[in-house]
Protein backbone atom coordinates (compact mmCIF):
# COMPACT_ATOMS: atom_id res chain seq x y z
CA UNK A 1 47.46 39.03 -22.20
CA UNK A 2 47.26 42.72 -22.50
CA UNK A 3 46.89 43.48 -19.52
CA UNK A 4 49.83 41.72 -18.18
CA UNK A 5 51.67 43.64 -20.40
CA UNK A 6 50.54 46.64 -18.75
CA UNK A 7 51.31 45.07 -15.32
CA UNK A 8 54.84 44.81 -16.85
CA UNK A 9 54.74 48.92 -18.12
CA UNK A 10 53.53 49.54 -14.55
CA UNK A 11 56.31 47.75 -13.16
CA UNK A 12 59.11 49.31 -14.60
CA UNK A 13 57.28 52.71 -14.51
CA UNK A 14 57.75 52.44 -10.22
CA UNK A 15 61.19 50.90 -10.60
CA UNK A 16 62.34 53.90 -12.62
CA UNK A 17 60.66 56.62 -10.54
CA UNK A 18 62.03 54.60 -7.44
CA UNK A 19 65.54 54.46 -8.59
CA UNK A 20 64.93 58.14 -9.45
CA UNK A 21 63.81 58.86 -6.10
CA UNK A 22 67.08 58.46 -4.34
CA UNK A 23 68.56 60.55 -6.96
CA UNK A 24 66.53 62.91 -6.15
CA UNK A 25 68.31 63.94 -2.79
CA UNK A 26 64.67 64.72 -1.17
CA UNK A 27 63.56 66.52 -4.31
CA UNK A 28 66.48 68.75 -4.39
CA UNK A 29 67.23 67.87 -7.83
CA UNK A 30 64.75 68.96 -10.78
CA UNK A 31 65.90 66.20 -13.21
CA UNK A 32 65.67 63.20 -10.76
CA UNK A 33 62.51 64.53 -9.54
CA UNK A 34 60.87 65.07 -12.78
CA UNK A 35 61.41 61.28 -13.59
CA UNK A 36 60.32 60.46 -10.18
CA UNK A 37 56.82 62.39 -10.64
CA UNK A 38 56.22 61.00 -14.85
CA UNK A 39 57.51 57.64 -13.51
CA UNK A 40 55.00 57.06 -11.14
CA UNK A 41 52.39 58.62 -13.53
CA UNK A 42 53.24 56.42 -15.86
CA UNK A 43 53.05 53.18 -13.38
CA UNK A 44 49.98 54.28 -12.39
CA UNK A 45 48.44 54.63 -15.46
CA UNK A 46 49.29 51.59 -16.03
CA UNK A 47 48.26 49.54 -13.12
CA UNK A 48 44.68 50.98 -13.40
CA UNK A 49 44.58 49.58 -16.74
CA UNK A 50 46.18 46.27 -15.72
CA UNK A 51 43.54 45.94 -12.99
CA UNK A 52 40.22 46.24 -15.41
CA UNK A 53 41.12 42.34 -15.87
CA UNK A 54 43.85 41.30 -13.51
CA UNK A 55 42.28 41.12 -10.12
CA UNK A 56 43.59 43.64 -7.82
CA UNK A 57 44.98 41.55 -5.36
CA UNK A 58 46.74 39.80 -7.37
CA UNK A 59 48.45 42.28 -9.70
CA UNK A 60 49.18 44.21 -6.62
CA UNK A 61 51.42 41.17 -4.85
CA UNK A 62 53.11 40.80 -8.72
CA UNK A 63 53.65 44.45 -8.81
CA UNK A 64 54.82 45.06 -5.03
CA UNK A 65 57.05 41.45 -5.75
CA UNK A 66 58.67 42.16 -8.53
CA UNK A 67 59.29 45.80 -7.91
CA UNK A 68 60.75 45.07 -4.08
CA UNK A 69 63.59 42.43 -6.19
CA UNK A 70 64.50 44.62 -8.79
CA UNK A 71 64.84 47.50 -6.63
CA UNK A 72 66.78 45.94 -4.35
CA UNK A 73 68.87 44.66 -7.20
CA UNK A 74 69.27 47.94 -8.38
CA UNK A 75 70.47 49.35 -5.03
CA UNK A 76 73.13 46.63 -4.93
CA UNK A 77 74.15 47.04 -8.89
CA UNK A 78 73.74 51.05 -8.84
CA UNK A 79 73.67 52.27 -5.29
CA UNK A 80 76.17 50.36 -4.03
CA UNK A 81 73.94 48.93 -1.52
CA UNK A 82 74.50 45.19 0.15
CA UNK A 83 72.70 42.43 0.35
CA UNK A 84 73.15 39.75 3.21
CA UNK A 85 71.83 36.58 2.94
CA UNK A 86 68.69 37.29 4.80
CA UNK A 87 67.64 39.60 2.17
CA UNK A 88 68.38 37.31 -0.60
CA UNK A 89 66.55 34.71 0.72
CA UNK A 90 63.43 36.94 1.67
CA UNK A 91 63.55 38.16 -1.93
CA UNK A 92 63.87 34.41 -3.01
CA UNK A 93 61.04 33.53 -1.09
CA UNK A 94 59.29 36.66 -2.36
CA UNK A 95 59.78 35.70 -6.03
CA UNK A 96 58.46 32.26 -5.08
CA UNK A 97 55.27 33.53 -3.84
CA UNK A 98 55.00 35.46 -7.47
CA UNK A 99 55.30 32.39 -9.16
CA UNK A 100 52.90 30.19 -7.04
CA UNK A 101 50.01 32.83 -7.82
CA UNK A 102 50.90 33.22 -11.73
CA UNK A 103 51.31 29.15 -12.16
CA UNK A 104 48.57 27.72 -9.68
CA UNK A 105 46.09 30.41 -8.66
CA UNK A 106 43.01 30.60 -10.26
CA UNK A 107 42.20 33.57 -9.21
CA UNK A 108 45.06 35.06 -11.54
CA UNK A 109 43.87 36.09 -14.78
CA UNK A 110 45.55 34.84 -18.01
């Protein structure tokens, strides 16, 4: 269970820095691009310790998942950004695919 936990640390870590990358103007900014480079540190760090028991492929598609759909949300809420339907329902389907492996794979650790 830890170690999802650390999948979920790792998450956020990459949404942050992401978010923080576009701030960043191209690294223009020091403040933005501090919390760009300890973000992905941080998510990192993380992931390689989510990955001694989650197996690779797996945490990677939860942590590639998730973090596509909540940056995307985050473009939309912060940025701005829009979403057409096409997107929504690729990030729908996306989030579906999460699901499938945490509820019915066995190759996802618990």
């Amino acid at each position: 269970m830890q170690s999802w936990l650390f999948l979920t640390l790792a998450i956020i870590a990459e949404v942050v820095a992401t978010s923080a990358l576009k701030s960043s103007e191209g690294f223009s900014r020091l403040a933005p691009t501090a919390v760009v480079i300890i973000g992905y540190v941080v998510a990192f760090y993380f992931l390689a310790l989510a990955i001694k028991v989650i197996p690779v492929g797996i945490a990677y598609a939860v942590w590639a998942g998730l973090g596509i759909v909540l940056i995307s949300l985050i473009g939309w809420l912060v940025f701005q950004q829009k979403l057409d339907a096409p997107a929504i329902i690729g990030m729908a389907m996306i989030l579906s695919g999460v699901m499938v492996i945490n509820l019915f794979s066995n190759t996802s650790a618990h």
